[in-house]
PDB file of N, CA and C in Angstrom:
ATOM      1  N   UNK A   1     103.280 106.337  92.623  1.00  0.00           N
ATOM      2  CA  UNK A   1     104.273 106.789  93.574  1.00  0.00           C
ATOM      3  C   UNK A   1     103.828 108.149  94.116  1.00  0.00           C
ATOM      4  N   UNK A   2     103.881 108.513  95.475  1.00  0.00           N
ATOM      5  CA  UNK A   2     103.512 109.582  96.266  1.00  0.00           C
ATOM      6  C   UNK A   2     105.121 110.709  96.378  1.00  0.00           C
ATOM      7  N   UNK A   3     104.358 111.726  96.185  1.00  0.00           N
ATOM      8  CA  UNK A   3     105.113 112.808  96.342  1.00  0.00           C
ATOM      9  C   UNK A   3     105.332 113.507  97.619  1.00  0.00           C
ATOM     10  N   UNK A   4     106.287 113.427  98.070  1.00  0.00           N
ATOM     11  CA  UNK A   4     106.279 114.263  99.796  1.00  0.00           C
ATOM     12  C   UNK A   4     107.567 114.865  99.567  1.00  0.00           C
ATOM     13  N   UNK A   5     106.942 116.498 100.124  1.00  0.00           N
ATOM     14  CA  UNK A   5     108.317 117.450 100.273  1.00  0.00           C
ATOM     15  C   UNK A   5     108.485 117.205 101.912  1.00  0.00           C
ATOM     16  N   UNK A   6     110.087 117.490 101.553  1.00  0.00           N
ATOM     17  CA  UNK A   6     110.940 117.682 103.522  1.00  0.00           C
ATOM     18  C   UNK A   6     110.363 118.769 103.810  1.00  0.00           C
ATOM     19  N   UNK A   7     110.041 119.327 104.817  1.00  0.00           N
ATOM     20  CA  UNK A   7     109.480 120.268 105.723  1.00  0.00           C
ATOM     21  C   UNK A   7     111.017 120.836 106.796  1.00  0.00           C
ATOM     22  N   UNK A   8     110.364 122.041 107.404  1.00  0.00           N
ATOM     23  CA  UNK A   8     111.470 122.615 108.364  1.00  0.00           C
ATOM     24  C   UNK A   8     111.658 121.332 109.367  1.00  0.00           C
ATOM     25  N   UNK A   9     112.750 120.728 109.875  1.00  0.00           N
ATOM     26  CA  UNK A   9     113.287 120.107 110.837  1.00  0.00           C
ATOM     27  C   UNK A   9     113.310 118.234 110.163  1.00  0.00           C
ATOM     28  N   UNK A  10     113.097 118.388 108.974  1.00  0.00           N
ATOM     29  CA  UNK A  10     112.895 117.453 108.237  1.00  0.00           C
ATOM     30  C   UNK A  10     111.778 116.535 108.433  1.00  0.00           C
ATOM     31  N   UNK A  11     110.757 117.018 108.390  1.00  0.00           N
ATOM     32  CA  UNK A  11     110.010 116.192 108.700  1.00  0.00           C
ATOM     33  C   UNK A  11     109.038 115.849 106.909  1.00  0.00           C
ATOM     34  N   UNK A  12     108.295 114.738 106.882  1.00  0.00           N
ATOM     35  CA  UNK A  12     107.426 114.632 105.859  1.00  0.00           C
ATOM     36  C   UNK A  12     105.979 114.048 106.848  1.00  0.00           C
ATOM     37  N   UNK A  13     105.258 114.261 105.652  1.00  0.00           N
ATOM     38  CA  UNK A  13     103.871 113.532 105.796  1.00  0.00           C
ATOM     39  C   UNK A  13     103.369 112.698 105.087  1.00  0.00           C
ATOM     40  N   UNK A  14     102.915 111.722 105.708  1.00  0.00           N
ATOM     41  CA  UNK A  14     103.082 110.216 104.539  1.00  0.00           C
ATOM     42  C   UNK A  14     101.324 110.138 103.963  1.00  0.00           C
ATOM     43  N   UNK A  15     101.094 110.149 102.853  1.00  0.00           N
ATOM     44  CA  UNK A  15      99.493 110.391 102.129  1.00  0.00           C
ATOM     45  C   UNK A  15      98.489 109.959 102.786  1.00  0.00           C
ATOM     46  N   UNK A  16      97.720 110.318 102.892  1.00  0.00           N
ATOM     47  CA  UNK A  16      96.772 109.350 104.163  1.00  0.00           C
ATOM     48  C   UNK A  16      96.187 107.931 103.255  1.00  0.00           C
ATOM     49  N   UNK A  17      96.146 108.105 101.840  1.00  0.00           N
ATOM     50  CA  UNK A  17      95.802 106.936 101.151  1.00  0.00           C
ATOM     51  C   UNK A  17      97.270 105.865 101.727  1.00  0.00           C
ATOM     52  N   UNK A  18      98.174 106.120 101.891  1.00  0.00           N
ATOM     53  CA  UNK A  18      99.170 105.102 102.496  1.00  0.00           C
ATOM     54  C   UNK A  18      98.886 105.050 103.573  1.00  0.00           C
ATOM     55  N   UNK A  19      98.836 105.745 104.556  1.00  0.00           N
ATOM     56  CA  UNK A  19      98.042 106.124 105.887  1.00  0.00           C
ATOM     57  C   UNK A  19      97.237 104.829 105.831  1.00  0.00           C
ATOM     58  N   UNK A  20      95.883 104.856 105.065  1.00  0.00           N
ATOM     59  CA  UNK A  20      94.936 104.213 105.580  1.00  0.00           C
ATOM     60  C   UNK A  20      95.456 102.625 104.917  1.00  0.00           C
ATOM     61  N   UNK A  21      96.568 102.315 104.111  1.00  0.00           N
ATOM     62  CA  UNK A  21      96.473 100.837 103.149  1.00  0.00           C
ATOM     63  C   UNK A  21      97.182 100.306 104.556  1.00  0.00           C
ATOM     64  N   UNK A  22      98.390 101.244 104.963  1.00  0.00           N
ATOM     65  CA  UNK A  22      99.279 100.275 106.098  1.00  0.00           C
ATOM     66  C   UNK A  22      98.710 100.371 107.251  1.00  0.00           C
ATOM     67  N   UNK A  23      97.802 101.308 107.691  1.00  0.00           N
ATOM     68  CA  UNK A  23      96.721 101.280 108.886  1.00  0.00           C
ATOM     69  C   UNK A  23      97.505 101.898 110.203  1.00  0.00           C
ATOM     70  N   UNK A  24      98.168 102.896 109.554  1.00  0.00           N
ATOM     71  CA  UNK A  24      98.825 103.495 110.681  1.00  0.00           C
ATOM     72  C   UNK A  24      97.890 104.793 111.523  1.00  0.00           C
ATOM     73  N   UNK A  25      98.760 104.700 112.670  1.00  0.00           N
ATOM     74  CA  UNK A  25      97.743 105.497 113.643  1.00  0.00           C
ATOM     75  C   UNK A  25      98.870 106.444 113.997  1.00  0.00           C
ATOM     76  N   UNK A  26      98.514 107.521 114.894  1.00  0.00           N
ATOM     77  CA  UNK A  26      99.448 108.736 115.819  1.00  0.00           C
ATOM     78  C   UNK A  26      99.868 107.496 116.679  1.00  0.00           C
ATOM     79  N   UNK A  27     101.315 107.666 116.358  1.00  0.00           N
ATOM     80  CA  UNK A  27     101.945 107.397 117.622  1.00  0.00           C
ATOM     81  C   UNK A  27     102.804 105.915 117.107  1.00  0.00           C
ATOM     82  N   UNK A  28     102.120 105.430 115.883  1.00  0.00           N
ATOM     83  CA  UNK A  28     103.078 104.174 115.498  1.00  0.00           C
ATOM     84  C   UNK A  28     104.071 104.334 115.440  1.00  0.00           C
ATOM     85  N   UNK A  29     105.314 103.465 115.166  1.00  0.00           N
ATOM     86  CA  UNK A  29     106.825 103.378 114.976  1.00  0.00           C
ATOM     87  C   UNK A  29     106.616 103.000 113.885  1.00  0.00           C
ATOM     88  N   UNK A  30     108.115 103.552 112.687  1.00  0.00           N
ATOM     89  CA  UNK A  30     108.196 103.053 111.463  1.00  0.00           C
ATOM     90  C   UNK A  30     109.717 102.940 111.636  1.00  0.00           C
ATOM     91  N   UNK A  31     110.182 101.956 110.997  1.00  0.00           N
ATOM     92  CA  UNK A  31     111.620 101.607 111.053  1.00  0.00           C
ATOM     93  C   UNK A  31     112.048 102.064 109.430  1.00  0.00           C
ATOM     94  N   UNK A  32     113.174 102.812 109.633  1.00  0.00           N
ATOM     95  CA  UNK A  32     113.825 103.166 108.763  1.00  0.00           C
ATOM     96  C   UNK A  32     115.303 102.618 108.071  1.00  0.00           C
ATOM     97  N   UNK A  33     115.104 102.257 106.453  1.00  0.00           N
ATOM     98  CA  UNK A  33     116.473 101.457 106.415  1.00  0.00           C
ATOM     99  C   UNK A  33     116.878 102.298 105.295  1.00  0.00           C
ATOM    100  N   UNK A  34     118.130 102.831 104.989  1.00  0.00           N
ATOM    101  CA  UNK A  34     118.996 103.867 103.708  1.00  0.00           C
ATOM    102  C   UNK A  34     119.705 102.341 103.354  1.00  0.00           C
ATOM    103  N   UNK A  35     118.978 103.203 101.932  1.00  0.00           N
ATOM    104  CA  UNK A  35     119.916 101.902 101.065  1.00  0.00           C
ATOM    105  C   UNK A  35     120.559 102.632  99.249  1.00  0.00           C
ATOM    106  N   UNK A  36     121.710 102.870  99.501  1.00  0.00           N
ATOM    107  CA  UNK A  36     122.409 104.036  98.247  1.00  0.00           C
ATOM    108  C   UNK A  36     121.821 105.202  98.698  1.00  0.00           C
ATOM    109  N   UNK A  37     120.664 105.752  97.474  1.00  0.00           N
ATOM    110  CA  UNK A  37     120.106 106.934  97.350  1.00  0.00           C
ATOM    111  C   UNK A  37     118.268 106.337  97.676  1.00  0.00           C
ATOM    112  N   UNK A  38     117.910 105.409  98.378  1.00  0.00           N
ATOM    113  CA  UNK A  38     116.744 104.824  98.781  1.00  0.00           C
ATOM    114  C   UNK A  38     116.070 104.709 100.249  1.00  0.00           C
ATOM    115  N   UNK A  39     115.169 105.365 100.664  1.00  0.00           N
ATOM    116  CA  UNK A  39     114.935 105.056 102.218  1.00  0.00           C
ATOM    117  C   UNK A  39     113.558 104.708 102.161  1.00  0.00           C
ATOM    118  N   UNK A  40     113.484 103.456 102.749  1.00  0.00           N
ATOM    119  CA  UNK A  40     112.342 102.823 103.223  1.00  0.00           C
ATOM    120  C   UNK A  40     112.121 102.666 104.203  1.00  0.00           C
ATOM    121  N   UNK A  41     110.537 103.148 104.414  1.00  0.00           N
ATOM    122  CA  UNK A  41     110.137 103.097 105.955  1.00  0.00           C
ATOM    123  C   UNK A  41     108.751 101.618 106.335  1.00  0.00           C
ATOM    124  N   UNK A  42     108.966 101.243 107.169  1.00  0.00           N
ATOM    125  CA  UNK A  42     108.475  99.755 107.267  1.00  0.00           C
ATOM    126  C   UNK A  42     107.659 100.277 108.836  1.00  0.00           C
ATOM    127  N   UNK A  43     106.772  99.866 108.774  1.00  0.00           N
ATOM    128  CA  UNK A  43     105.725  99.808 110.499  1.00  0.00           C
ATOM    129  C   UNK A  43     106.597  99.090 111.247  1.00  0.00           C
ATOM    130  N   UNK A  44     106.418  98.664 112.230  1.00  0.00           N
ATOM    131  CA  UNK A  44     106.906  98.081 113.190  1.00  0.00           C
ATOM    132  C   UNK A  44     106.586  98.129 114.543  1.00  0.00           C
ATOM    133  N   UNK A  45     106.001  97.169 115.621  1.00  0.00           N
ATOM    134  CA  UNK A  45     105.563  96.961 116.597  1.00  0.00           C
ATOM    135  C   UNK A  45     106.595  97.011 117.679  1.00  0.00           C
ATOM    136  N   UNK A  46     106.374  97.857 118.312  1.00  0.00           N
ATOM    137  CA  UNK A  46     107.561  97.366 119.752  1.00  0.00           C
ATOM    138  C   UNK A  46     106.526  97.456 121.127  1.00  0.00           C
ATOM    139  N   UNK A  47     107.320  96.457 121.573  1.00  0.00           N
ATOM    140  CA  UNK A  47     106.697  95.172 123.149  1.00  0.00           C
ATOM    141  C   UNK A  47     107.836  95.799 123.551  1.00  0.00           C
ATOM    142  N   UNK A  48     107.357  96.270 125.249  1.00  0.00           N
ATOM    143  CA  UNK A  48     108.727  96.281 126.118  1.00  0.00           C
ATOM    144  C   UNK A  48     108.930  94.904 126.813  1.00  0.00           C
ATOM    145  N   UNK A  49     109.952  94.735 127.362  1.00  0.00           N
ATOM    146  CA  UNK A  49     111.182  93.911 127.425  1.00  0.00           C
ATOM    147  C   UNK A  49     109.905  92.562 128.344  1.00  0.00           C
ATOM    148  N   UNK A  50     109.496  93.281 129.370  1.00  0.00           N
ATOM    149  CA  UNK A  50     108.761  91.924 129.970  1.00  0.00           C
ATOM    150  C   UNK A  50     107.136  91.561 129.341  1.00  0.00           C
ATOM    151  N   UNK A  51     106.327  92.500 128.589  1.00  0.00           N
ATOM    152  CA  UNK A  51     105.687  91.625 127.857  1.00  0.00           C
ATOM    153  C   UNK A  51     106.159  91.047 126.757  1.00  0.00           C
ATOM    154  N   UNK A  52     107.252  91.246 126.643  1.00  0.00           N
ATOM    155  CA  UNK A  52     107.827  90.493 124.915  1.00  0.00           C
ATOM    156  C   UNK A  52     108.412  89.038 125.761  1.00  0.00           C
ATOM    157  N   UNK A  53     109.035  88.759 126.975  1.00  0.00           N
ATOM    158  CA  UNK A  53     109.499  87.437 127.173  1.00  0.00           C
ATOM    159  C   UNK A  53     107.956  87.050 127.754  1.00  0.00           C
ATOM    160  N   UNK A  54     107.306  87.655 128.426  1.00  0.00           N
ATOM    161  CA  UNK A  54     105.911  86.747 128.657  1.00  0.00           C
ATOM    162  C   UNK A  54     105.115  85.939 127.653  1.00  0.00           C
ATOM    163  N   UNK A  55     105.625  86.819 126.328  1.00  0.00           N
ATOM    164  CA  UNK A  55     104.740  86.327 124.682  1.00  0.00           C
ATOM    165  C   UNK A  55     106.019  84.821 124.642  1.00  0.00           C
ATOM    166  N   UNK A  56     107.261  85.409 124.569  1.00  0.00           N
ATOM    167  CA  UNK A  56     107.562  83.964 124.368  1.00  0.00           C
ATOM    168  C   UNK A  56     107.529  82.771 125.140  1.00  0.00           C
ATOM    169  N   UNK A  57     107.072  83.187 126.494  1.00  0.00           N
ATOM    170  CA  UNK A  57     107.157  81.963 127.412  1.00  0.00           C
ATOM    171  C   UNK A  57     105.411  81.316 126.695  1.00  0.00           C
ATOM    172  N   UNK A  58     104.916  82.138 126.858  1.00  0.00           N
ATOM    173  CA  UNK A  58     103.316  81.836 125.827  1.00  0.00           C
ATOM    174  C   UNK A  58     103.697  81.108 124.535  1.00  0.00           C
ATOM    175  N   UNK A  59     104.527  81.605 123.744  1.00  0.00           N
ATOM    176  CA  UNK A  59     104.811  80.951 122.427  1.00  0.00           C
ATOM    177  C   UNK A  59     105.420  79.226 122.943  1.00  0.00           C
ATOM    178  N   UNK A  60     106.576  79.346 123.516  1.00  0.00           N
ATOM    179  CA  UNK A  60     107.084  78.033 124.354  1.00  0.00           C
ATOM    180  C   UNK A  60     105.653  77.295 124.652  1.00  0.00           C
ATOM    181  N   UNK A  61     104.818  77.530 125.348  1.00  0.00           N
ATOM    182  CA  UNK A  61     103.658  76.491 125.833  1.00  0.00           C
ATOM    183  C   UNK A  61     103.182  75.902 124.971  1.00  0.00           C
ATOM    184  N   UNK A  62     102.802  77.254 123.791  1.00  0.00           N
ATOM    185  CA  UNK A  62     101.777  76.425 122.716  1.00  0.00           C
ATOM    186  C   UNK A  62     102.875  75.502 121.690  1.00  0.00           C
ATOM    187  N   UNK A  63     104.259  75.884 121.501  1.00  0.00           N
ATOM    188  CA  UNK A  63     105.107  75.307 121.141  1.00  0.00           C
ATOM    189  C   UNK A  63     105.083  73.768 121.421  1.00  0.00           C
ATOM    190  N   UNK A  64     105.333  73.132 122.952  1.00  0.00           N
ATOM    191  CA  UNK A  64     105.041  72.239 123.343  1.00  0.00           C
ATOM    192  C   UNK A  64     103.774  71.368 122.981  1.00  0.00           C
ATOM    193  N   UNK A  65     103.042  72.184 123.111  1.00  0.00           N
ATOM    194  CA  UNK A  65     101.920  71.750 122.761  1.00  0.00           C
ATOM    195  C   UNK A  65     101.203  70.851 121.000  1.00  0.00           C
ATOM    196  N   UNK A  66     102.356  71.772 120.313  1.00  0.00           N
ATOM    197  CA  UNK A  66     101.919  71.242 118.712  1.00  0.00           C
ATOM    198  C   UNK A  66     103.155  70.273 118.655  1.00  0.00           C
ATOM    199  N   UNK A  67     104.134  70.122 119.233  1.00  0.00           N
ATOM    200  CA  UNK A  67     104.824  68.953 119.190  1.00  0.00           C
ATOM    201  C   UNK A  67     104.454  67.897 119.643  1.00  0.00           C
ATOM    202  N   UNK A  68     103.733  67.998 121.003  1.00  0.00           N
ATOM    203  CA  UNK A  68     103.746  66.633 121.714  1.00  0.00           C
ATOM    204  C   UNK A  68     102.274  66.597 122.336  1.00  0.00           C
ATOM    205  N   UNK A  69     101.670  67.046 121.325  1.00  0.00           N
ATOM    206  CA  UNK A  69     100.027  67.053 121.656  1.00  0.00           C
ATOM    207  C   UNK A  69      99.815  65.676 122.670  1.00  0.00           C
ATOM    208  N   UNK A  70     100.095  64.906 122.554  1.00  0.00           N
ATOM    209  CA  UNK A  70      99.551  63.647 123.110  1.00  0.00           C
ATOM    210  C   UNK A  70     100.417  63.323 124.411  1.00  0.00           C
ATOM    211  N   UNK A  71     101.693  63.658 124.453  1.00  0.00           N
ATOM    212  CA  UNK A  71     102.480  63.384 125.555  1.00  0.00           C
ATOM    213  C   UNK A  71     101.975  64.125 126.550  1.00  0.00           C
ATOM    214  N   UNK A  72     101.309  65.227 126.337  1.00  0.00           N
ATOM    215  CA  UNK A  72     101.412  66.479 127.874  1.00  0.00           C
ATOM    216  C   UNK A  72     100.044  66.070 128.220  1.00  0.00           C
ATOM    217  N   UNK A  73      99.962  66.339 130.004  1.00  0.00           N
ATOM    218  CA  UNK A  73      98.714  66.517 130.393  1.00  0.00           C
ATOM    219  C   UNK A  73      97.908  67.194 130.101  1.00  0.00           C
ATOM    220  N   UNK A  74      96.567  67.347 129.879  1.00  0.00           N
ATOM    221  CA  UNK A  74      95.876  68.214 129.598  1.00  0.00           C
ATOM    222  C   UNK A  74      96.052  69.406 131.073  1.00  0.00           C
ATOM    223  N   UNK A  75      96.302  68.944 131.999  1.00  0.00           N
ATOM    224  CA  UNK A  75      96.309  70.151 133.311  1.00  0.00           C
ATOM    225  C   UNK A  75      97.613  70.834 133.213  1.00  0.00           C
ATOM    226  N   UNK A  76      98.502  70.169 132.745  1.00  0.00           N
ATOM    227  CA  UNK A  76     100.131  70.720 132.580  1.00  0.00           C
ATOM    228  C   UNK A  76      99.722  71.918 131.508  1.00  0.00           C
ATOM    229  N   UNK A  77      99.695  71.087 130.484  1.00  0.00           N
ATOM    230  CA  UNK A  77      99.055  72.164 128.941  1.00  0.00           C
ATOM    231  C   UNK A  77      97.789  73.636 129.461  1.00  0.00           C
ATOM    232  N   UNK A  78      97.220  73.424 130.060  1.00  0.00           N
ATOM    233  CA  UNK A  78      96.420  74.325 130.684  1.00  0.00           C
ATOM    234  C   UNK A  78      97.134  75.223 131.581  1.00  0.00           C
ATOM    235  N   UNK A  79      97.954  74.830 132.588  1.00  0.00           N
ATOM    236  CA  UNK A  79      98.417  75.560 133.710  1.00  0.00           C
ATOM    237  C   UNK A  79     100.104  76.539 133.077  1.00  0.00           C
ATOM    238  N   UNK A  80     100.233  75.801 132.120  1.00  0.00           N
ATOM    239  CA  UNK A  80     101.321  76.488 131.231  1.00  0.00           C
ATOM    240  C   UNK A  80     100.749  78.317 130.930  1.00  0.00           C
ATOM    241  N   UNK A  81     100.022  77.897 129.935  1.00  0.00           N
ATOM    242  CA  UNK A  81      98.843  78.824 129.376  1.00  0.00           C
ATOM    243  C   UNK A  81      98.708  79.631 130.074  1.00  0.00           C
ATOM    244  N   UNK A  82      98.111  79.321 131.143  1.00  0.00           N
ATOM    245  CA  UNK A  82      97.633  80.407 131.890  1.00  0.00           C
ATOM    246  C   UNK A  82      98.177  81.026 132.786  1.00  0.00           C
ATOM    247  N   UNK A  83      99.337  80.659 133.138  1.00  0.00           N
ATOM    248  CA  UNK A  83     100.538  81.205 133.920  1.00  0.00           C
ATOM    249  C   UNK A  83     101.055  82.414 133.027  1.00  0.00           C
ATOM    250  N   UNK A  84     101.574  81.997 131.300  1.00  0.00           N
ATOM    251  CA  UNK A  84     101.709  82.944 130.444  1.00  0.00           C
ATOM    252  C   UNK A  84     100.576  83.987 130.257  1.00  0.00           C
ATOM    253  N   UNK A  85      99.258  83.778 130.216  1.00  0.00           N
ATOM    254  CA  UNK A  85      98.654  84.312 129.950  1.00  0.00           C
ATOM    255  C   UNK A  85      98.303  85.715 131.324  1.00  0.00           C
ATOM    256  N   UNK A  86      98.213  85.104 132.304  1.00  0.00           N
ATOM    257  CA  UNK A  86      98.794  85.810 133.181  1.00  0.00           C
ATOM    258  C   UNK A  86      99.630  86.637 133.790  1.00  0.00           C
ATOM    259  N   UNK A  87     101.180  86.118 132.790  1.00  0.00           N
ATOM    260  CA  UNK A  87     102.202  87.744 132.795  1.00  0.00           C
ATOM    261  C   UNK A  87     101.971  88.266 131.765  1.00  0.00           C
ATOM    262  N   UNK A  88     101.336  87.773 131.134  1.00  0.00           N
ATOM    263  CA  UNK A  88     100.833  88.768 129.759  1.00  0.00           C
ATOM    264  C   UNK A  88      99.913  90.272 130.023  1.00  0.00           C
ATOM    265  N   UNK A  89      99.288  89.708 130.999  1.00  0.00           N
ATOM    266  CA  UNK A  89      98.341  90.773 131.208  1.00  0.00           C
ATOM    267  C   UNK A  89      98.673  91.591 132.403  1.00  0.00           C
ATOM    268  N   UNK A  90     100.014  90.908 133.057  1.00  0.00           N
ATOM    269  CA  UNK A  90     100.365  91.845 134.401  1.00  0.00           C
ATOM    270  C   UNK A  90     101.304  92.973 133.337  1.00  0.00           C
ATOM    271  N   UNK A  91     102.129  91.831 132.703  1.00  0.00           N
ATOM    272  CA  UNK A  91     103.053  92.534 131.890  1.00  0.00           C
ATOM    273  C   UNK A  91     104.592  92.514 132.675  1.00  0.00           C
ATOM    274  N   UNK A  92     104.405  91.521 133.396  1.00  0.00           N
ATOM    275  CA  UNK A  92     105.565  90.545 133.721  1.00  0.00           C
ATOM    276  C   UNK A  92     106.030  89.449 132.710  1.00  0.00           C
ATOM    277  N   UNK A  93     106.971  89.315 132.674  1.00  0.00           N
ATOM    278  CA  UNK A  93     107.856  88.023 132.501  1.00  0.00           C
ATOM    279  C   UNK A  93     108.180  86.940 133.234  1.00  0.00           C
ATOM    280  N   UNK A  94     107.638  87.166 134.619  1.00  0.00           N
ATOM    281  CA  UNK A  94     107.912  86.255 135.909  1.00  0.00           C
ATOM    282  C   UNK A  94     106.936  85.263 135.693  1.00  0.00           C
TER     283      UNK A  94
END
C-alpha cells in the first residue's frame, strides 16, 4: 500500500510505480467514488458526445454483422463500416 500526503489545495500525487502499472499519462481522467471512510480512484476514458454515438453506430454495424453474418450483403456490411468509420474520424455522429 502507497503512502500519499494531501498537499495545499488538496491535492496528492499518485507513485509513479502506480503511475506506470495503470499507464496513466498528464492529462488522464480518474473517476472518483467515497465509500464510508474509502476513496477510490479508477481511470476512465471520456469520448465527446459525437465521437461516442459514431463508435456506437460502428458497434451497431459490426453488431449486425455477428448476428446475421450470412443474411447481409457483403456491400451493405461494407458500406455500413465505412460510413461509421468515417464519422469516426470526422468526429461526427451524422
Amino acid at each position: 500500500m502507497a503512502l500519499v500526503k494531501v498537499k495545499e489545495k488538496f491535492q496528492i500525487t499518485i507513485p509513479a510505480a502506480i503511475r506506470k502499472k495503470l499507464g496513466l499519462k498528464v492529462g488522464d481522467y480518474l473517476e472518483l467514488e467515497e465509500s464510508g471512510d474509502t476513496i477510490v480512484l479508477r481511470p476512465v476514458a471520456v469520448v465527446d458526445k459525437k465521437r461516442g454515438e459514431a463508435l456506437k453506430k460502428l458497434e451497431s454495424a459490426l453488431e449486425r454483422v455477428r448476428e446475421r453474418l450470412a443474411d447481409i450483403p457483403e456491400e451493405e456490411v461494407e458500406k455500413d463500416v465505412l460510413e461509421a468509420l468515417k464519422a469516426l474520424r470526422s468526429g461526427s455522429g451524422d
